[in-house]
Structures are given as structure tokens and as C-alpha cells.
Protein backbone atom coordinates (compact mmCIF):
# COMPACT_ATOMS: atom_id res chain seq x y z
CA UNK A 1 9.89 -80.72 55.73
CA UNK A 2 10.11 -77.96 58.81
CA UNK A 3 8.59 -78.94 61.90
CA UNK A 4 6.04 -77.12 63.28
CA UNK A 5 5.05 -76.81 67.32
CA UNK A 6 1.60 -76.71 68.48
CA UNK A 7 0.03 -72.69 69.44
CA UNK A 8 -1.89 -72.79 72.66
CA UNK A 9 -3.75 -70.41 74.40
CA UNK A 10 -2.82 -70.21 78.39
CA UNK A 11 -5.47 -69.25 80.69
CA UNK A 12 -4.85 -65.68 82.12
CA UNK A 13 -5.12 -67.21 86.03
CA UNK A 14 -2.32 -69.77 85.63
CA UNK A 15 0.00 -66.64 85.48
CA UNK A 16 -1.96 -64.31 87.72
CA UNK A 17 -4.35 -65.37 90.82
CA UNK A 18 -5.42 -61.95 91.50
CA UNK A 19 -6.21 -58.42 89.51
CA UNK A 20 -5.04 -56.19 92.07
CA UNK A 21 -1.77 -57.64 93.55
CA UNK A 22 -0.93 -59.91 91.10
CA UNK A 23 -1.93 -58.21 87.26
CA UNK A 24 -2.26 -54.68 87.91
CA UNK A 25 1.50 -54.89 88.77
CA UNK A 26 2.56 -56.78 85.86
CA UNK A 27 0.80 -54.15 83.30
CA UNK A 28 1.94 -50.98 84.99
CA UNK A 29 5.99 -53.13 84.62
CA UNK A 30 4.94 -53.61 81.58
CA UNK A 31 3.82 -50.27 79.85
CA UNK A 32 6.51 -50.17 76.88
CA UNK A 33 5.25 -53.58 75.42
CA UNK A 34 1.43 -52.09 75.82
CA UNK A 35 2.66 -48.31 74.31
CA UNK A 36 4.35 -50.72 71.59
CA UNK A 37 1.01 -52.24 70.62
CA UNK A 38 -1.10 -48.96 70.53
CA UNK A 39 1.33 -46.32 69.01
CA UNK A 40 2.43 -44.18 72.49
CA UNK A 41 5.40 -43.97 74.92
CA UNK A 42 3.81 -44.91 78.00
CA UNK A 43 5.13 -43.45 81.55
CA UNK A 44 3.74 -44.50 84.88
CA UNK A 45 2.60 -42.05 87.42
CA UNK A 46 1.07 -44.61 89.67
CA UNK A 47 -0.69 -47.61 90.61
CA UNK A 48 -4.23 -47.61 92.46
CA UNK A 49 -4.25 -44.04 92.05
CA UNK A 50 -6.70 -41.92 94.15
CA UNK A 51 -10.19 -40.66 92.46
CA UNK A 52 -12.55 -39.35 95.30
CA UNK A 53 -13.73 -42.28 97.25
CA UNK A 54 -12.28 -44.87 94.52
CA UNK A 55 -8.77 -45.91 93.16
CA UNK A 56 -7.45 -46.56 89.75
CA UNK A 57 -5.70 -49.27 88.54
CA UNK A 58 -3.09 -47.56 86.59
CA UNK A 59 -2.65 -43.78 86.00
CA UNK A 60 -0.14 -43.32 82.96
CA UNK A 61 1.12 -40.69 81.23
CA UNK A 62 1.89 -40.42 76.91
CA UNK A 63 4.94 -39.02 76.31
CA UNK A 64 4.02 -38.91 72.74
CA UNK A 65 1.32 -36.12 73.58
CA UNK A 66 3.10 -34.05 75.41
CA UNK A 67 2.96 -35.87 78.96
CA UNK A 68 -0.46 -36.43 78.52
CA UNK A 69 -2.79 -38.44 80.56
CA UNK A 70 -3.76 -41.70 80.66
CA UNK A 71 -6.02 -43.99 82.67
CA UNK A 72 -5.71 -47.74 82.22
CA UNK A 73 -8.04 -50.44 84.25
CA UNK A 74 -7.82 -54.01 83.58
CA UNK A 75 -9.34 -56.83 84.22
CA UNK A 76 -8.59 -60.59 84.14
CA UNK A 77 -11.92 -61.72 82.93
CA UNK A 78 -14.38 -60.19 80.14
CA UNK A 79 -15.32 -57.06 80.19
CA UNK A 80 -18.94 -55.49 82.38
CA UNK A 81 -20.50 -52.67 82.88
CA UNK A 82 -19.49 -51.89 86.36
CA UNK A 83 -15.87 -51.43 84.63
CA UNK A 84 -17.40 -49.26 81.70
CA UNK A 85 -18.89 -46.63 84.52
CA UNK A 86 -15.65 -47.10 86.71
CA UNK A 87 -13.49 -45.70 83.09
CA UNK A 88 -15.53 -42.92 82.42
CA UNK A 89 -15.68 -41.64 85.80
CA UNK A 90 -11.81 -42.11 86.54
CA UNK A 91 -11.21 -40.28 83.11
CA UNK A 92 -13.30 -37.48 84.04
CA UNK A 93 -11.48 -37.41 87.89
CA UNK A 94 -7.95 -37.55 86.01
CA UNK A 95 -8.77 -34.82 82.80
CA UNK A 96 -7.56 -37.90 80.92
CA UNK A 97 -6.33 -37.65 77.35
CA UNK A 98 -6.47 -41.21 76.55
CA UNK A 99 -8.25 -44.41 78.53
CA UNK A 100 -7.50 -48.04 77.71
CA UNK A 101 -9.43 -50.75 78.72
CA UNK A 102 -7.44 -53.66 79.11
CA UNK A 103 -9.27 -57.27 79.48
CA UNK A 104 -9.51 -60.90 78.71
CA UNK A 105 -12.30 -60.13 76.27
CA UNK A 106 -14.01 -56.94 75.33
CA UNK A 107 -17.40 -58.43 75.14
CA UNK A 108 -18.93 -56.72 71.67
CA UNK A 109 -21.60 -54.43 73.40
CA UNK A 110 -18.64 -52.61 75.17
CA UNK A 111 -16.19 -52.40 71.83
CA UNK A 112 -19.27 -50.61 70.58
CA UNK A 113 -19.72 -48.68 73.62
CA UNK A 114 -15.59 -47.64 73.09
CA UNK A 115 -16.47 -47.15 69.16
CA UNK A 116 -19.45 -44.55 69.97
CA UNK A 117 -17.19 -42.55 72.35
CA UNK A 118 -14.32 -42.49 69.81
CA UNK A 119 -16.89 -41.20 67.36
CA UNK A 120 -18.96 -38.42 69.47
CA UNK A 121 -15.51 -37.30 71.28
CA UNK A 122 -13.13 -34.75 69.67
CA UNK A 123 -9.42 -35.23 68.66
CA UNK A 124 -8.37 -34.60 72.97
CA UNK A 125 -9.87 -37.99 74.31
CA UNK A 126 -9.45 -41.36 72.88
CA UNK A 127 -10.82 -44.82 73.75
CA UNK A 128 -8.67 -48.31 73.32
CA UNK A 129 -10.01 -51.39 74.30
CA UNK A 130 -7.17 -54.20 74.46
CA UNK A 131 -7.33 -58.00 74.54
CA UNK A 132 -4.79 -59.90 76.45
CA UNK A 133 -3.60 -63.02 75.95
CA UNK A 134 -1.09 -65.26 76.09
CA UNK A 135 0.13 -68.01 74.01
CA UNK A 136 2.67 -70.99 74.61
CA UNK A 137 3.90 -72.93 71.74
CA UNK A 138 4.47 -76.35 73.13
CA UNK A 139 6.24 -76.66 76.38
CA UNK A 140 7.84 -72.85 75.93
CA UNK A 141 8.05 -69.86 78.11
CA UNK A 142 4.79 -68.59 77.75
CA UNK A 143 4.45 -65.22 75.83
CA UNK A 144 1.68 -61.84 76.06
CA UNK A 145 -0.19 -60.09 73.59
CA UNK A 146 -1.89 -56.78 73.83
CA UNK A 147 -4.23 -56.86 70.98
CA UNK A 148 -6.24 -53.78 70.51
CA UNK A 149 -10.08 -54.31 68.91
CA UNK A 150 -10.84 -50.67 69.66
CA UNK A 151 -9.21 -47.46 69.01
CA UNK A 152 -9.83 -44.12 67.77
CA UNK A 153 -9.64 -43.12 63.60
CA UNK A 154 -6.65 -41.00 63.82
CA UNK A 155 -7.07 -39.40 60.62
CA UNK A 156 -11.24 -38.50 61.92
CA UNK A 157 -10.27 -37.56 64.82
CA UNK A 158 -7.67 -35.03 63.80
CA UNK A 159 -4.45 -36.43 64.86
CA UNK A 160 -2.76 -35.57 61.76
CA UNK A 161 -5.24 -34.16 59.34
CA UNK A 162 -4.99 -30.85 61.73
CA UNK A 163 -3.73 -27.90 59.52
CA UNK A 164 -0.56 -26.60 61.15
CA UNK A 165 1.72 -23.50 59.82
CA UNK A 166 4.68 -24.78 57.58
CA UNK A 167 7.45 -24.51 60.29
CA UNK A 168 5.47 -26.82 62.36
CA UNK A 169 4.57 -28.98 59.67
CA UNK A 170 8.27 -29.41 58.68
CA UNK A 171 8.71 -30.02 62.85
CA UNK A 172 6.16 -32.87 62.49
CA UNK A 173 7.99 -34.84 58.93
CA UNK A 174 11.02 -34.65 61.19
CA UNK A 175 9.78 -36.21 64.15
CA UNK A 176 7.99 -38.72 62.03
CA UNK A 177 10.87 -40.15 60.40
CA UNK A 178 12.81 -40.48 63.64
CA UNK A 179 10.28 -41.85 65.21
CA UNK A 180 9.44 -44.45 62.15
CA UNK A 181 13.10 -45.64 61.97
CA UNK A 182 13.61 -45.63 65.82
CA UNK A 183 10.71 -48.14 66.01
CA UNK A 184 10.89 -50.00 63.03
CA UNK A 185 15.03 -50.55 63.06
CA UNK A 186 15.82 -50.41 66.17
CA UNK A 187 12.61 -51.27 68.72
CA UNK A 188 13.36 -48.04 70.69
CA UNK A 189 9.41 -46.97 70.63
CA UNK A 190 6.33 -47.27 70.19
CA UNK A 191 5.25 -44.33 68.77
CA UNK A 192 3.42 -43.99 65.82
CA UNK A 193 2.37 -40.88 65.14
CA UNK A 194 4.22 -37.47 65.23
CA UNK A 195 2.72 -33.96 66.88
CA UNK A 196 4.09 -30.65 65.15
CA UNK A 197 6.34 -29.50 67.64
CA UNK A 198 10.00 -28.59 67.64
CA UNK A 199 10.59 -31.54 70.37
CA UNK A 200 9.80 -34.90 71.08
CA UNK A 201 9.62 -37.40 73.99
CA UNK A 202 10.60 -40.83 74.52
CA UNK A 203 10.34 -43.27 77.73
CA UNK A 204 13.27 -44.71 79.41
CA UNK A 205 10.74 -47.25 81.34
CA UNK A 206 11.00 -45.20 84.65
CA UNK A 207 8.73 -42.39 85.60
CA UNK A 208 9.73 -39.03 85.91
CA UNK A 209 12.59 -39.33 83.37
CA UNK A 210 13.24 -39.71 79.35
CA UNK A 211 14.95 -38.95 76.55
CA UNK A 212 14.08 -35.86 74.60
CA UNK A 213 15.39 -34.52 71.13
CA UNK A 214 14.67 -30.77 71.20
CA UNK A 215 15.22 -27.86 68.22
CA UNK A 216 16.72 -24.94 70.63
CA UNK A 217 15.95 -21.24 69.98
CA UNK A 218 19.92 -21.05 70.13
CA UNK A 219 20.04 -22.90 66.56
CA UNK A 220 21.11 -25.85 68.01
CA UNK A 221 19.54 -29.44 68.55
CA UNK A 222 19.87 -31.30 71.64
CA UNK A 223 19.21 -35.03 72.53
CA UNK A 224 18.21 -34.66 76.62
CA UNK A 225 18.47 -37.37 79.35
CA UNK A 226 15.86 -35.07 81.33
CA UNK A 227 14.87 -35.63 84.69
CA UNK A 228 10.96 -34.20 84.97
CA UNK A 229 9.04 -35.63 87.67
CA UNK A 230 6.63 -33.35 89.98
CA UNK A 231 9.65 -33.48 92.74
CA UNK A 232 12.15 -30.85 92.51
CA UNK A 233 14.29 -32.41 95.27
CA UNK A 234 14.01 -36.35 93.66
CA UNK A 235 15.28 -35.04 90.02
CA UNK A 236 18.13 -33.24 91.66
CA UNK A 237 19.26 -36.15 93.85
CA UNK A 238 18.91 -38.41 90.66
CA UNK A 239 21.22 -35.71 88.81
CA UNK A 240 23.50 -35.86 91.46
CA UNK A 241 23.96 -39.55 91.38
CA UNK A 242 24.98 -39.17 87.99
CA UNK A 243 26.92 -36.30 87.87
CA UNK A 244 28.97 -37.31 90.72
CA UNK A 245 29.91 -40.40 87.91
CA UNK A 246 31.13 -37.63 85.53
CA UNK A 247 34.03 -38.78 84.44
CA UNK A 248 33.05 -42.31 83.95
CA UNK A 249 29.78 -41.39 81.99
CA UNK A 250 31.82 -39.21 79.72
CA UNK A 251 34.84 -41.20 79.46
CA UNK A 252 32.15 -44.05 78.09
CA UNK A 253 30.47 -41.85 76.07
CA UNK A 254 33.54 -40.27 74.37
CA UNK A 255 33.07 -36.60 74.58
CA UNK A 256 31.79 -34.00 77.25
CA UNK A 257 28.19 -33.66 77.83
CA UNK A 258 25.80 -30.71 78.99
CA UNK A 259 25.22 -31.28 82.79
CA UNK A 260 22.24 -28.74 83.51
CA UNK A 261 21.66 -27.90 87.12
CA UNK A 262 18.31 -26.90 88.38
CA UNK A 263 19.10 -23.23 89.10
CA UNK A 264 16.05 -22.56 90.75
CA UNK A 265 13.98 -24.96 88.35
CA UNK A 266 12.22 -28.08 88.91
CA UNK A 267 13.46 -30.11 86.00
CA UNK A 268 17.25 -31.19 85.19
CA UNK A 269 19.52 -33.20 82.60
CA UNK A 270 22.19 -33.88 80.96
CA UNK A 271 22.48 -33.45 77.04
CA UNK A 272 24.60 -33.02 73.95
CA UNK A 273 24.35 -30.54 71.51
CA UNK A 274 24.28 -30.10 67.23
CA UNK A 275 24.44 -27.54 65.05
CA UNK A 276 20.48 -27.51 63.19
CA UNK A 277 17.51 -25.31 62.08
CA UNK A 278 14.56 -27.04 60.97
CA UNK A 279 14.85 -24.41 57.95
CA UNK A 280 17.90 -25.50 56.68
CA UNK A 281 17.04 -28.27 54.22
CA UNK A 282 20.44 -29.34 53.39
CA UNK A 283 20.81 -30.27 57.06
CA UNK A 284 17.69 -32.27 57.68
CA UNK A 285 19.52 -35.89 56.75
CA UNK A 286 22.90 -35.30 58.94
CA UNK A 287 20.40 -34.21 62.11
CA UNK A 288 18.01 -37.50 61.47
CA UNK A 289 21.04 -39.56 61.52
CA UNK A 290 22.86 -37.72 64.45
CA UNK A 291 19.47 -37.69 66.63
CA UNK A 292 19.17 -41.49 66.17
CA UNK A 293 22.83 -42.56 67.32
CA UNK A 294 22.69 -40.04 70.14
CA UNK A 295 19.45 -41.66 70.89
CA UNK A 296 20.53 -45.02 71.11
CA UNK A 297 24.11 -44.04 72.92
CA UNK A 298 22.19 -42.50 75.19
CA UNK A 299 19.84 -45.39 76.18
CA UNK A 300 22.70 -48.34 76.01
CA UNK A 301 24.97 -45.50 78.52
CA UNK A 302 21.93 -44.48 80.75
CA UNK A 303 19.59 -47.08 80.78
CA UNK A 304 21.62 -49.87 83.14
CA UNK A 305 22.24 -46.87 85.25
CA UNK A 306 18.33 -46.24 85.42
CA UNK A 307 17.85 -49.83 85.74
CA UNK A 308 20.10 -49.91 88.84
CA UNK A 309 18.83 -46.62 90.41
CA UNK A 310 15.11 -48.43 90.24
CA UNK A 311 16.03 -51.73 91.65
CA UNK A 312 17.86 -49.84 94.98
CA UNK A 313 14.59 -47.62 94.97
CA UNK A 314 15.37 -44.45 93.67
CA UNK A 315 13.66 -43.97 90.51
């Protein structure tokens, strides 16, 4: 007969004494595992960032959405109503896109309050309300949740039921697939639901850089390490560190890569190229499977060089 441990709930303060020094941090480290559990590619912009006279926890953006905003306060007890007012006002402040409510319980008056606003909003704002918890079986490590009680009804609100022309509908099957089998086989995001675009956006886990797979106007497609932060100056010096590693980047990737300089723009990157027009049928299952191994080459080349760049400071 198998053996079975015993499932405990931990109480949220034995892991964190305090909101602001000691949670807040750990969500905005944490933002993949919360995109994960709500469907988005979450970027942070910044902790206890400025509204007026008052601060917010964590200002995010959705790189599923084009970059969008997102405004996220937490709390380490149930939810009130002095949070409820502080959400809607730092959403307004922000011209937020999405707001998540993150908290040891969302009593039910406020998952009502987050259902209403879901249902008198339009398809450009959305309300998630998120449980936390964490669970220990036995003596183990103990282990976080994000469990979402209230979201938006994508379909209602327009997500994907918005008509589109048939070029940007066949953008949006693409982009779905990828982004299915990149999260389902290979836990590279969170994403969930596709926009019909000829690009698409995925986090690294650093702000003001990811990976983007983009249909050219040159009939090519290109998978993009791009560097796209508000700071001209900090995506070229972040270029530079990695372009002055050329030959080792490229020597472990196997090939040459695009290196695009800034010439006179903000953003930067480095990317490699394929032959693909989202017209051309024929070529639709050789691009899917070329845009998820450049993808992942990308992530398991550049992301321990990302990792290292954040941990001396730099991104």
C-alpha cells in the first residue's frame, strides 16, 4: 500500500513578519509563478511605486498585452475595504490594464465587489483577486500557491470573441499554439491567451528585457533577445556587455546572430532570423517548431547571463 504524508496549511507570518519589507519583495521576485497562475507574462517596473501622495505595492507590466499595465497590492491578512479604495485609486493613477489583489483571503463581499467590476468594465481593465497560501506536507520545504477566486470572463469580456480581419486572425492561431506548447511542454510561460498580432512577448524574469518572436515586413521571422526598458543608455550598456562576449555567445549557440545597435533608438537586441509569411500555409508547422527551439536556446544561452547581470546589479 503507498504511503501517504500529511497536507498542512502554514501560516503566512511564519514565512513573512512584515507586508512591506518582508512580502511585497517576495511577490514582485516572484511574478512568473503568479503570471503562471493567471494566464500573463508578468514584468516588474517597480516596487512601492509612486501615486500622488501614496505608494504601490507592486507596479507590473503584461507582456502578453502588449506591455500593458498592471497594479498588484497584497496583503498578508484578509482582505478590507481600505485595500479595495487603495486598488481602484492606484489603477486609475497608473491607466492600469489589469489589477490583482493578492491576499490571505478575499473575504466574499470583496470577490463580489471584483466580480461587479469585471462585469460593468469593458474588455481594457480586468480584476483578479488571488489567495495565497502555502502548504507543507510533513516536515518538507514548504511550498506557495496563488489561487485565483476572481477573474474576468474572457470570452464576455472580449478577449477573444473580438472579430479581427483574417491575416490577424491567422497571427492569433499562430501565437496560440506556441504559446500552448511553450507552457504546457516546456513551462516557459504563463500565457494563456493569444492577441492577433504579428508578434509576441515573453518574460525573461528581469525588467526591461524579453524574448520576442516577431513576423518582419522583410518576409522573415525573428526570435529577439530585446532589450526595452524606458533607459536608452541602460539597454545599450546591457547590449554591450553581451556583445563584447560575441564570440563566446555565438560559438555556444552555433551560428551567427543579429546584433542590432541602437542607431539613434531607444531599444536594442540581438536575434536570429527565418524564412516565413503568415500566408504561406505550407510553412506554418516548420516556423512553430523553429520558433519554439529558438525560444528555448535562447533562454538556456541568455538566461544565466541575465541571472548574473541581476545579481551584480545591472538588470
Amino acid at each position: 500500500m503507498p504511503e501517504f504524508g500529511v497536507l498542512t496549511q502554514v501560516d503566512l507570518r511564519e514565512l513573512w513578519r512584515k507586508e512591506a519589507t518582508d512580502f511585497t519583495p517576495w511577490v514582485a521576485g516572484n511574478l512568473p509563478s503568479l503570471g503562471r497562475a493567471l494566464g500573463m507574462d508578468l514584468e516588474l517596473v517597480q516596487q512601492e511605486a509612486p501615486c500622488g501622495a501614496f505608494f504601490l505595492d507592486i507596479l507590473a507590466r503584461d507582456l502578453n498585452r502588449g506591455r500593458a499595465v498592471v497594479v498588484i497590492e497584497n496583503q498578508l491578512e484578509p482582505t478590507d475595504h481600505e485595500h479595495l479604495g487603495k486598488l481602484l485609486t492606484y489603477a486609475a493613477g497608473h491607466n492600469a490594464t489589469a489589477v490583482i489583489w493578492i491576499a490571505e483571503e478575499i473575504r466574499e463581499e470583496h470577490r463580489q465587489a471584483l466580480d461587479w467590476l469585471n462585469q460593468h468594465t469593458d474588455e481594457d481593465l480586468e480584476f483578479f483577486g488571488v489567495v495565497v497560501e502555502v502548504i507543507r506536507i510533513d516536515e518538507s520545504k514548504p511550498a506557495c500557491i496563488f489561487r485565483p477566486v476572481a477573474f474576468p470572463n474572457v470570452v464576455r469580456k472580449g478577449v477573444v470573441s473580438e472579430a479581427t480581419s483574417p491575416k490577424k486572425e491567422k497571427y492569433r492561431l499562430f501565437f496560440q499554439r506556441l504559446i500552448d506548447e511553450l507552457r504546457e511542454s516546456h513551462n516557459f510561460t504563463g500565457a494563456k491567451v493569444a492577441q492577433a498580432q504579428n508578434w509576441y512577448a515573453f518574460s525573461t524574469g528581469y525588467g526591461g528585457c524579453h524574448y520576442l518572436v516577431r513576423f518582419e515586413k522583410d518576409g522573415n521571422v525573428r526570435t529577439w533577445l530585446r532589450f526595452v526598458s524606458g533607459d536608452g543608455l541602460q539597454n545599450k550598456k546591457l547590449f554591450d556587455h553581451l556583445h563584447g562576449n560575441k564570440k563566446e555567445i555565438e560559438g555556444e549557440y552555433g551560428a551567427s546572430l543579429e546584433w542590432d545597435t541602437q542607431d539613434g533608438r531607444q531599444e536594442c537586441g540581438i536575434a536570429v532570423s527565418h524564412p516565413g509569411a503568415i500566408h504561406d500555409p505550407a510553412a506554418s508547422e516548420e516556423v512553430h517548431k523553429w520558433a519554439v527551439d529558438q525560444l528555448l536556446r535562447f533562454s538556456k544561452i541568455f538566461g544565466p547571463r541575465l541571472a548574473k547581470l541581476h545579481a551584480e546589479g545591472q538588470v
